[in-house]
N, C-alpha and C. Protein backbone atom coordinates (compact mmCIF):
# COMPACT_ATOMS: atom_id res chain seq x y z
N UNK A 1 298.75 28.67 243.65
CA UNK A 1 297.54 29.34 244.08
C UNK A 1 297.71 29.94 245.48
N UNK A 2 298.29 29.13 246.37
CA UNK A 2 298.32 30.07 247.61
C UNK A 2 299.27 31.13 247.76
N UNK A 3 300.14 30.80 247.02
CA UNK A 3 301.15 32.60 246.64
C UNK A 3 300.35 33.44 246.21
N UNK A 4 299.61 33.15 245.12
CA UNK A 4 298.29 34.36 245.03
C UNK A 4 297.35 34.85 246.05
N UNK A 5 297.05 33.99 246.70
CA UNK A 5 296.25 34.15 248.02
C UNK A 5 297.45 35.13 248.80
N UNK A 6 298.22 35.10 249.18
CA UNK A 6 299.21 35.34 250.32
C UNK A 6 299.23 37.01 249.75
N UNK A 7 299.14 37.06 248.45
CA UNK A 7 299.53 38.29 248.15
C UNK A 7 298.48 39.31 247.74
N UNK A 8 297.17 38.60 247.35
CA UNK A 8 295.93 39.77 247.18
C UNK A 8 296.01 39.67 249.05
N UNK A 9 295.79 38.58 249.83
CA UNK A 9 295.32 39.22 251.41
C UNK A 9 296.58 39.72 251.90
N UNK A 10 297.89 40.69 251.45
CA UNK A 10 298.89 40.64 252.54
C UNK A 10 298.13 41.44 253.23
N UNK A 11 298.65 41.77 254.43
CA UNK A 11 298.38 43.81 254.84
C UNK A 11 299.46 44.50 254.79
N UNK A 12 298.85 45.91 255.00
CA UNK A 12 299.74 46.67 254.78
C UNK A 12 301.09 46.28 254.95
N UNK A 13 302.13 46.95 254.79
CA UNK A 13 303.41 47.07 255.49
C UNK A 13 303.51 47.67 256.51
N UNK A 14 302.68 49.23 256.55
CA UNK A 14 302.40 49.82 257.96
C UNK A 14 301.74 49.31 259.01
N UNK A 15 301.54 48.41 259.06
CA UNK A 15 300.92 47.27 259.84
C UNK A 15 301.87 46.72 260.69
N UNK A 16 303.15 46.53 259.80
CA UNK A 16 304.18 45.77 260.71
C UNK A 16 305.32 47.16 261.13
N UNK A 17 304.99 47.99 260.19
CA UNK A 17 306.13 48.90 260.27
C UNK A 17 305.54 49.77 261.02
N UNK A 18 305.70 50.66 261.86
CA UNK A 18 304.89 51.60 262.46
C UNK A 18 305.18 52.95 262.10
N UNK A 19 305.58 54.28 262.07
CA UNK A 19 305.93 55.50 262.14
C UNK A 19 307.41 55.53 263.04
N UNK A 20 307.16 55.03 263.99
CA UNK A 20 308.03 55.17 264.95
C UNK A 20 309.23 54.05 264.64
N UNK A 21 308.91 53.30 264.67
CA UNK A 21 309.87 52.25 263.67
C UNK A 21 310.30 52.35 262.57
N UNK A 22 309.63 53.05 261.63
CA UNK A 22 310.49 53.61 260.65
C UNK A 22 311.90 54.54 260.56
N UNK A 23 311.29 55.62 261.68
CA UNK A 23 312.03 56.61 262.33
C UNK A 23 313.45 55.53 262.70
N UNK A 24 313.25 54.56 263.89
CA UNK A 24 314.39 53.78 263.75
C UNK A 24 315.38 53.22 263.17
N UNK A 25 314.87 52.89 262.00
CA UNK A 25 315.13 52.32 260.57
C UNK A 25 316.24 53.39 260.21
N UNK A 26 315.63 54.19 259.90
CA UNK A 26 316.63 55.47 259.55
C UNK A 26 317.48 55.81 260.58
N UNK A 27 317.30 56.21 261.47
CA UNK A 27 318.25 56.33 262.57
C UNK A 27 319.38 55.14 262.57
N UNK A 28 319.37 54.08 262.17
CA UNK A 28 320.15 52.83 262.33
C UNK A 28 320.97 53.29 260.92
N UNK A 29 320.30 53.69 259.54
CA UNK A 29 320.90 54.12 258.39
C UNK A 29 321.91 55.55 258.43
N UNK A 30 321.61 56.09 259.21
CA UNK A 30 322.53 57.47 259.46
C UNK A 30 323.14 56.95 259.79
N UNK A 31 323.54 56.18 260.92
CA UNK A 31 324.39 56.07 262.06
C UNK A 31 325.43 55.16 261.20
N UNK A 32 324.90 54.14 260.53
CA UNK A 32 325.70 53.19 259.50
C UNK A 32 326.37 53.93 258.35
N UNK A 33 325.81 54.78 257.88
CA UNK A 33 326.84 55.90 256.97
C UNK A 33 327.63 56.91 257.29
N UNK A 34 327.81 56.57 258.88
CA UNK A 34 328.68 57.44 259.46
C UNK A 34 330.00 56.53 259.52
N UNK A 35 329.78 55.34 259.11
CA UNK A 35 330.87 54.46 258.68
C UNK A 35 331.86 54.49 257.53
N UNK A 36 331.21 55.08 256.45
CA UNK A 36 331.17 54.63 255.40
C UNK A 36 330.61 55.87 254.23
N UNK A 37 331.52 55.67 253.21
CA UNK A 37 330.26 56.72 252.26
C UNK A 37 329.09 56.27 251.35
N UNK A 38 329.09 55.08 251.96
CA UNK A 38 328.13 54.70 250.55
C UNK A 38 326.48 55.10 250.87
N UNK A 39 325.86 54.78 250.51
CA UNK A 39 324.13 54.81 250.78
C UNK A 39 323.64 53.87 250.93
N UNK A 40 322.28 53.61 251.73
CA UNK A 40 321.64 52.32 252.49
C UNK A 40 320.18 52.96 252.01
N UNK A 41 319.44 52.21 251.23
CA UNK A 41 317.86 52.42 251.73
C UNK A 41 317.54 51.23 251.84
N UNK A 42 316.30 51.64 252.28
CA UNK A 42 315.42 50.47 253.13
C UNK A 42 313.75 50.45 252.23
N UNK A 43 313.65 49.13 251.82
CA UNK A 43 312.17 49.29 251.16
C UNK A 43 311.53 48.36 251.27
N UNK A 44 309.82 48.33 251.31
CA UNK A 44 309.08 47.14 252.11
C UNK A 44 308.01 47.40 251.31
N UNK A 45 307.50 46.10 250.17
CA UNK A 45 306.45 46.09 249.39
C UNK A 45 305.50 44.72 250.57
N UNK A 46 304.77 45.51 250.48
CA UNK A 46 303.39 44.27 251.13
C UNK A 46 303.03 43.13 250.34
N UNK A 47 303.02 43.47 248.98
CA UNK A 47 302.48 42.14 248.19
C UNK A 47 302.78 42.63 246.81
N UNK A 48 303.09 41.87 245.21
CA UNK A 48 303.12 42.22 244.40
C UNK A 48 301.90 42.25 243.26
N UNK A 49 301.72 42.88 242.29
CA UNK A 49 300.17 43.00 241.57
C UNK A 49 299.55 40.90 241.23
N UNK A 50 298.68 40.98 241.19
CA UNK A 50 298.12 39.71 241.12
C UNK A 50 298.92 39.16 239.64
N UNK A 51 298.63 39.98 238.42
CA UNK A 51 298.93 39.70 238.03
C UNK A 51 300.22 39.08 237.44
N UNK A 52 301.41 39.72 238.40
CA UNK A 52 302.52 39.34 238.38
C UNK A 52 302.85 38.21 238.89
N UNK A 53 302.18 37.83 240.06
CA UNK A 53 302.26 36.77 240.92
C UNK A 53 301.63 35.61 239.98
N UNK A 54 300.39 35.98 239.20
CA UNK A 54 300.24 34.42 238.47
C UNK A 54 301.26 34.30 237.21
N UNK A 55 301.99 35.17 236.62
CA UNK A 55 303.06 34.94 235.63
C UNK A 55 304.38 34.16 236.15
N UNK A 56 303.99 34.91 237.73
CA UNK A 56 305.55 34.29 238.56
C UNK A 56 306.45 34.64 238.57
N UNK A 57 306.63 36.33 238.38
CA UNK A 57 307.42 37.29 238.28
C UNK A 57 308.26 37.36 239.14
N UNK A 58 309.42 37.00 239.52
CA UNK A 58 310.15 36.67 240.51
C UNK A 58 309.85 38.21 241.17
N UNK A 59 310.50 38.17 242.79
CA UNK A 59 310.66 39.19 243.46
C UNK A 59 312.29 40.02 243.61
N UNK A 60 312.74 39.56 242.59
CA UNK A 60 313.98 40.40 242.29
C UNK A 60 313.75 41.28 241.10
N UNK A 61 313.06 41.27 240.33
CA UNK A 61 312.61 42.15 239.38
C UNK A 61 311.72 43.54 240.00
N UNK A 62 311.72 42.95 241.12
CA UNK A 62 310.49 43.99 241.99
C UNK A 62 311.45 44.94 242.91
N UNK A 63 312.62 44.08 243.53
CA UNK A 63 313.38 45.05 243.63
C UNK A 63 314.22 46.02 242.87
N UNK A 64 314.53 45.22 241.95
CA UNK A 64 314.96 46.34 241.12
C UNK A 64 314.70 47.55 240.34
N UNK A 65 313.40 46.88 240.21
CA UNK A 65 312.43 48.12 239.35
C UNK A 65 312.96 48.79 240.77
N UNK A 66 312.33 49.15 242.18
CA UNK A 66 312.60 49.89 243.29
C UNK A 66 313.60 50.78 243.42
N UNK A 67 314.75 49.68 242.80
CA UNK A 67 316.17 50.65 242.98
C UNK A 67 316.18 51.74 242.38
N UNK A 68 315.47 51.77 240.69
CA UNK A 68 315.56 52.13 239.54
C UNK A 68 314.46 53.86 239.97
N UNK A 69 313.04 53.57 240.83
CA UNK A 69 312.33 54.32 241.08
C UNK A 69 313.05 54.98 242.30
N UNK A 70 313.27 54.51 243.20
CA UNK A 70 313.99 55.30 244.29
C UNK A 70 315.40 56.11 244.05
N UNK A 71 315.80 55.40 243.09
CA UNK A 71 316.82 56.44 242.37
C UNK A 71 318.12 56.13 243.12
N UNK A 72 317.99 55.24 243.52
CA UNK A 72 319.56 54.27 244.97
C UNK A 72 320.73 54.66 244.07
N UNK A 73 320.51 54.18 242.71
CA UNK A 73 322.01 54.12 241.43
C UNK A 73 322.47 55.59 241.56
N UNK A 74 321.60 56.53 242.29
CA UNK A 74 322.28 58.36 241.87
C UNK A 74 322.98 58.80 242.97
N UNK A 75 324.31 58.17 242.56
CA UNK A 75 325.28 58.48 244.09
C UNK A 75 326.50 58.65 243.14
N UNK A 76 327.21 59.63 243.67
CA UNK A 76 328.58 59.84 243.00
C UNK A 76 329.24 58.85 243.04
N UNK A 77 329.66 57.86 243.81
CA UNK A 77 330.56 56.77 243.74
C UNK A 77 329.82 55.59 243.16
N UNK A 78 328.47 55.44 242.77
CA UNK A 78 327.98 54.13 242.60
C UNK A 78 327.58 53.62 243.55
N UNK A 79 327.68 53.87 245.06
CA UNK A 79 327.60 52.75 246.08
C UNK A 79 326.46 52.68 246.54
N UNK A 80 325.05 53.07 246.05
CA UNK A 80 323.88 53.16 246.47
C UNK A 80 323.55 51.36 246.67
N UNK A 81 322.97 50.99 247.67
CA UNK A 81 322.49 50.03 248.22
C UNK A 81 321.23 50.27 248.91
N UNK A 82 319.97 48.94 247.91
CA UNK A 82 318.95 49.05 248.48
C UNK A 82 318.39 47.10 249.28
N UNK A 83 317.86 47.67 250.12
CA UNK A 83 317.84 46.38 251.39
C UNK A 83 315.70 46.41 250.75
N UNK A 84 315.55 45.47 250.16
CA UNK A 84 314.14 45.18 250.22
C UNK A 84 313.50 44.24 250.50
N UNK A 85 312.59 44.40 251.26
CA UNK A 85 311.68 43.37 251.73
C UNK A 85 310.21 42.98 250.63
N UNK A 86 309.96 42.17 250.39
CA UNK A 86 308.74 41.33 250.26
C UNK A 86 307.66 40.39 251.44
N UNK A 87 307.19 41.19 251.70
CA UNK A 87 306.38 40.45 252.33
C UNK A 87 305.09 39.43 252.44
N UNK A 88 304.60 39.68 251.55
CA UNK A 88 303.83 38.28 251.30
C UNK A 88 304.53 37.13 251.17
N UNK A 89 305.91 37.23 250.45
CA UNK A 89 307.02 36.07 250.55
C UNK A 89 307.51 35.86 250.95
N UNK A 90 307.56 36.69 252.21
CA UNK A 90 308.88 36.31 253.49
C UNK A 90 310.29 36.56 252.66
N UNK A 91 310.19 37.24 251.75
CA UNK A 91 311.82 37.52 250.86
C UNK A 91 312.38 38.63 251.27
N UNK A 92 313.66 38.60 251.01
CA UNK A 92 314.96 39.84 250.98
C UNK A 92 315.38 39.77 249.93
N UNK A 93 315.85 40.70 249.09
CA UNK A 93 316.36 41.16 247.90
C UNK A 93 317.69 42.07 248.22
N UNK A 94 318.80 42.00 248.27
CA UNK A 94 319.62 43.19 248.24
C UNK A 94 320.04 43.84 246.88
N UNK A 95 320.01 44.80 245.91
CA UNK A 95 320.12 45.27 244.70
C UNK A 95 321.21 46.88 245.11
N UNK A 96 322.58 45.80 244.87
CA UNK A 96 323.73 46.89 244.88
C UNK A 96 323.87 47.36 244.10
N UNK A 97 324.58 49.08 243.60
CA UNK A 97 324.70 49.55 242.61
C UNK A 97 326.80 49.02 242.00
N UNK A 98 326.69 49.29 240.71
CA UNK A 98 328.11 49.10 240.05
C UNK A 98 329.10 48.84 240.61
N UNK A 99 329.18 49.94 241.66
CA UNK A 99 330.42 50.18 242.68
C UNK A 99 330.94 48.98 243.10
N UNK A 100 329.95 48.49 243.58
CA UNK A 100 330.26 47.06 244.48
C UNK A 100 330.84 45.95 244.06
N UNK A 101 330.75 46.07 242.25
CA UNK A 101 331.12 44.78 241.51
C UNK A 101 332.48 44.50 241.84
N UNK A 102 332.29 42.99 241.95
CA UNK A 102 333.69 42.58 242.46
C UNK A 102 334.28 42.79 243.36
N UNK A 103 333.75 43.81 244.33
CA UNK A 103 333.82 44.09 245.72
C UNK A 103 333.00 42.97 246.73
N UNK A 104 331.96 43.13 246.88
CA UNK A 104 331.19 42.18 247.79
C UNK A 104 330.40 41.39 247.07
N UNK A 105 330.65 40.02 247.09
CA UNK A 105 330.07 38.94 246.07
C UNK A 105 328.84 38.86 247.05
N UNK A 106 327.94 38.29 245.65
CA UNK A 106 326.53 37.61 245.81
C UNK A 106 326.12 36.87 247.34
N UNK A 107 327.46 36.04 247.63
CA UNK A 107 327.13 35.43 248.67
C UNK A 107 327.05 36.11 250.19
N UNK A 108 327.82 37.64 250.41
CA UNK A 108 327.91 38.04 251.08
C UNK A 108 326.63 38.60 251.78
N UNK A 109 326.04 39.56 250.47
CA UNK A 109 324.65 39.97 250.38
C UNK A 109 323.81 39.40 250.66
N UNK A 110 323.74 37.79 250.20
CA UNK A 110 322.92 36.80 250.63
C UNK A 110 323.05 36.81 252.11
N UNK A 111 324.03 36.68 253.08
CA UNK A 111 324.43 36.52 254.54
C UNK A 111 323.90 37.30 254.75
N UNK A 112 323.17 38.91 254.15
CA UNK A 112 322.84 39.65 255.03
C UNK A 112 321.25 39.67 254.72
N UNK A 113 320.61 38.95 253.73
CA UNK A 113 319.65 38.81 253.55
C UNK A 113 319.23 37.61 254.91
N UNK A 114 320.03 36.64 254.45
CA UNK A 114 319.70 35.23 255.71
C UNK A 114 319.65 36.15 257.12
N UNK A 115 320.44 37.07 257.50
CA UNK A 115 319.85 37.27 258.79
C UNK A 115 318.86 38.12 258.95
N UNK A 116 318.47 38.70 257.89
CA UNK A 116 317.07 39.71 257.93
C UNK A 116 315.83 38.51 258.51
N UNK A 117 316.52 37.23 257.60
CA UNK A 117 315.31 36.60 257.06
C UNK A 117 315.02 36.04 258.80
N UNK A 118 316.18 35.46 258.91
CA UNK A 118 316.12 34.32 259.97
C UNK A 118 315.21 35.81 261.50
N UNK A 119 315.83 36.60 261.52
CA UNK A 119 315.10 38.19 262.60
C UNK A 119 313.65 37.85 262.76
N UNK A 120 313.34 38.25 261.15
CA UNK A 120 311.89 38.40 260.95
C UNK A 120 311.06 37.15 261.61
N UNK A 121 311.56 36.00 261.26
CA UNK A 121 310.88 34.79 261.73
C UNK A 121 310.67 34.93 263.14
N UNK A 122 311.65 35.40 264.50
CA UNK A 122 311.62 35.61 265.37
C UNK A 122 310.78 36.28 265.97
N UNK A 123 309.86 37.48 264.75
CA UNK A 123 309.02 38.09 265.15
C UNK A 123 309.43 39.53 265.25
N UNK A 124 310.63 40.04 265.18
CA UNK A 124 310.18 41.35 265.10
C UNK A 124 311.05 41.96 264.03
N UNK A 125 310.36 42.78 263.51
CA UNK A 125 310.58 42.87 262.36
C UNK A 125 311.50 44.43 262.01
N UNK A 126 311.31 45.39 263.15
CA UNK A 126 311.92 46.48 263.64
C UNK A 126 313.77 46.14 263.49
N UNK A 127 313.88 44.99 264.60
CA UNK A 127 315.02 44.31 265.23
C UNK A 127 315.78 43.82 263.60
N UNK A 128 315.11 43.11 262.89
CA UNK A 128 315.27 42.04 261.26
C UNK A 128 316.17 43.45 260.25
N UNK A 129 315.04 44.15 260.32
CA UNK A 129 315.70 45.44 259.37
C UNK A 129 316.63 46.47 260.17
N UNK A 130 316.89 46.69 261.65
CA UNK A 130 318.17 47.59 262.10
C UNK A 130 318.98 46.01 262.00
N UNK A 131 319.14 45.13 262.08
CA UNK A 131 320.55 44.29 261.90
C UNK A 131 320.85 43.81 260.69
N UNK A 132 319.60 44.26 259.62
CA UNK A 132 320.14 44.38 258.00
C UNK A 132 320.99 45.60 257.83
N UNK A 133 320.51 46.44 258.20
CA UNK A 133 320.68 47.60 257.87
C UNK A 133 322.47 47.73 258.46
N UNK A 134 322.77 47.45 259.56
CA UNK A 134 324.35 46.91 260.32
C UNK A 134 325.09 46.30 259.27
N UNK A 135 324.80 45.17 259.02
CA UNK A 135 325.10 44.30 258.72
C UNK A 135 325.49 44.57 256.92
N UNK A 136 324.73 45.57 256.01
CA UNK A 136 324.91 45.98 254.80
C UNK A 136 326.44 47.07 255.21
N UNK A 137 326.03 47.78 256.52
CA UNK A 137 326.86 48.98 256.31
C UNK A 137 328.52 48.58 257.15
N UNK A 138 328.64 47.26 257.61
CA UNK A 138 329.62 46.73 257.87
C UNK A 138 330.39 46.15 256.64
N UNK A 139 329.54 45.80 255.74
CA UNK A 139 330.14 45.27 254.17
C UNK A 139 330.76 46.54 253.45
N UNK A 140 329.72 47.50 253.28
CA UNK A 140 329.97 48.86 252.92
C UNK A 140 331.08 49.63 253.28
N UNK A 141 331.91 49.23 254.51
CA UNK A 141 332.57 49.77 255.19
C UNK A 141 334.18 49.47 254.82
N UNK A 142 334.22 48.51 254.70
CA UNK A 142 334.84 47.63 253.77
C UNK A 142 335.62 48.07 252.62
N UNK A 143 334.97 48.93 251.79
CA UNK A 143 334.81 48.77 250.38
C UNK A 143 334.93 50.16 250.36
N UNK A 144 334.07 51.03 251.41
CA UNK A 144 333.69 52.76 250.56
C UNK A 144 333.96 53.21 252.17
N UNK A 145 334.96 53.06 253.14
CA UNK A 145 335.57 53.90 254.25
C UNK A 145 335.33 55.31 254.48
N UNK A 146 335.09 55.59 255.65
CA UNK A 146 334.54 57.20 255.51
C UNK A 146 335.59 58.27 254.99
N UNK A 147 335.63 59.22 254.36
CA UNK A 147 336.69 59.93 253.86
C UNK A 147 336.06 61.43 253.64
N UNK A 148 336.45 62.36 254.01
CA UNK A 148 335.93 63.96 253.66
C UNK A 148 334.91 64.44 254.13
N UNK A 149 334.64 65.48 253.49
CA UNK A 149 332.78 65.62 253.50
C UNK A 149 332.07 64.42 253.19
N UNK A 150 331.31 64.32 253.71
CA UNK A 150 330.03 63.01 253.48
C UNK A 150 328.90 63.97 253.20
N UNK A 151 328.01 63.62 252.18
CA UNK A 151 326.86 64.14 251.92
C UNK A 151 325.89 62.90 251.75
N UNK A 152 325.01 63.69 252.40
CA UNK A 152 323.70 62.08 252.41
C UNK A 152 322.81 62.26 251.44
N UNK A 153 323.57 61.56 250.08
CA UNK A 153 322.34 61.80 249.08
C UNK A 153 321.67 60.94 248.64
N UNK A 154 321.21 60.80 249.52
CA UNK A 154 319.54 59.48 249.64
C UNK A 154 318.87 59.46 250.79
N UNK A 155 317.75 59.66 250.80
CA UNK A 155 317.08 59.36 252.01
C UNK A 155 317.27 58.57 252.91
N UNK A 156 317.57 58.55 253.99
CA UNK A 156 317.42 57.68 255.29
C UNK A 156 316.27 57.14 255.51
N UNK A 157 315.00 57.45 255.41
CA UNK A 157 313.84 57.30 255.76
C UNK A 157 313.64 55.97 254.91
N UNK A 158 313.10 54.57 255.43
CA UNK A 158 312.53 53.58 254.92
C UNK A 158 311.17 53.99 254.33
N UNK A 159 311.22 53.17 252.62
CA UNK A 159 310.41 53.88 251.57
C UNK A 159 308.94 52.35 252.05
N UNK A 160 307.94 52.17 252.02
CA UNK A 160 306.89 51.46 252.15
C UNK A 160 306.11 51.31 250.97
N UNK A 161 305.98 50.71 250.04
CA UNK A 161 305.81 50.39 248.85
C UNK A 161 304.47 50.09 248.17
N UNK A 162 303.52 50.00 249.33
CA UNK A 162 302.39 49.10 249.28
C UNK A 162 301.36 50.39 248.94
């Protein structure tokens, strides 16, 4: 019952996220695919439908549907990577595309979820998502090295869900 509570009262996401902080967000995502060719988005749902929350719809299904709507999987190499937040649950979700398989295991992703997570607790939440956002495109870097033309085909701009 109080997960339901947590999630009909969240607030917004723009609440925590501002305009100007978003702007950052992205700015931290350019700068990280100047590493690398792969793609980074950034996405922040405030709360999920009630009704999902009393079925108990986990919040990885929520990211993924995300990936699926934001369209992260439409990258020539596969390497679309989406960084999502939940906030009524204090959760991180990372939902890599194909590319990655067998490249950067579960647990890695997780490390970069734990430090979103552990940021946010600290309070700022600006700071939580530019050292996710590092921290994905240091893995990324890894794996998909900058090479040629780079074309940025995905938005930079953190998507707000709510």
């Amino acid at each position: 019952m109080s997960r339901l509570l947590r999630h009909l009262f969240a607030p917004s996401a723009s609440r925590l996220f501002s305009e100007d902080c978003l702007h950052r967000i992205a700015d931290a995502i350019a700068a990280g695919e100047q590493r690398h060719v792969g793609q980074v988005m950034f996405a922040v749902d405030a709360a999920l439908p009630a009704g999902a929350v009393w079925r108990g719809v986990p919040p990885r299904v929520f990211a993924e549907e995300a990936f699926a709507r934001l369209r992260t999987w439409d990258t020539e190499h596969n390497n679309g990577v989406l960084i999502y937040l939940l906030l009524a649950d204090h959760h991180i979700e990372i939902v890599a595309d194909r590319g990655f398989a067998g490249k950067v295991t579960p647990a890695q992703w997780q490390a970069v979820c734990a430090r979103i997570e552990a940021l946010m607790q600290q309070g700022s939440a600006q700071h939580a998502a530019i050292a996710g956002v590092e921290a994905a495109s240091d893995l990324i870097a890894q794996h998909f090295p900058p090479g040629g033309a780079r074309d940025n085909e995905l938005s930079d701009l953190p998507h707000l869900l709510d």
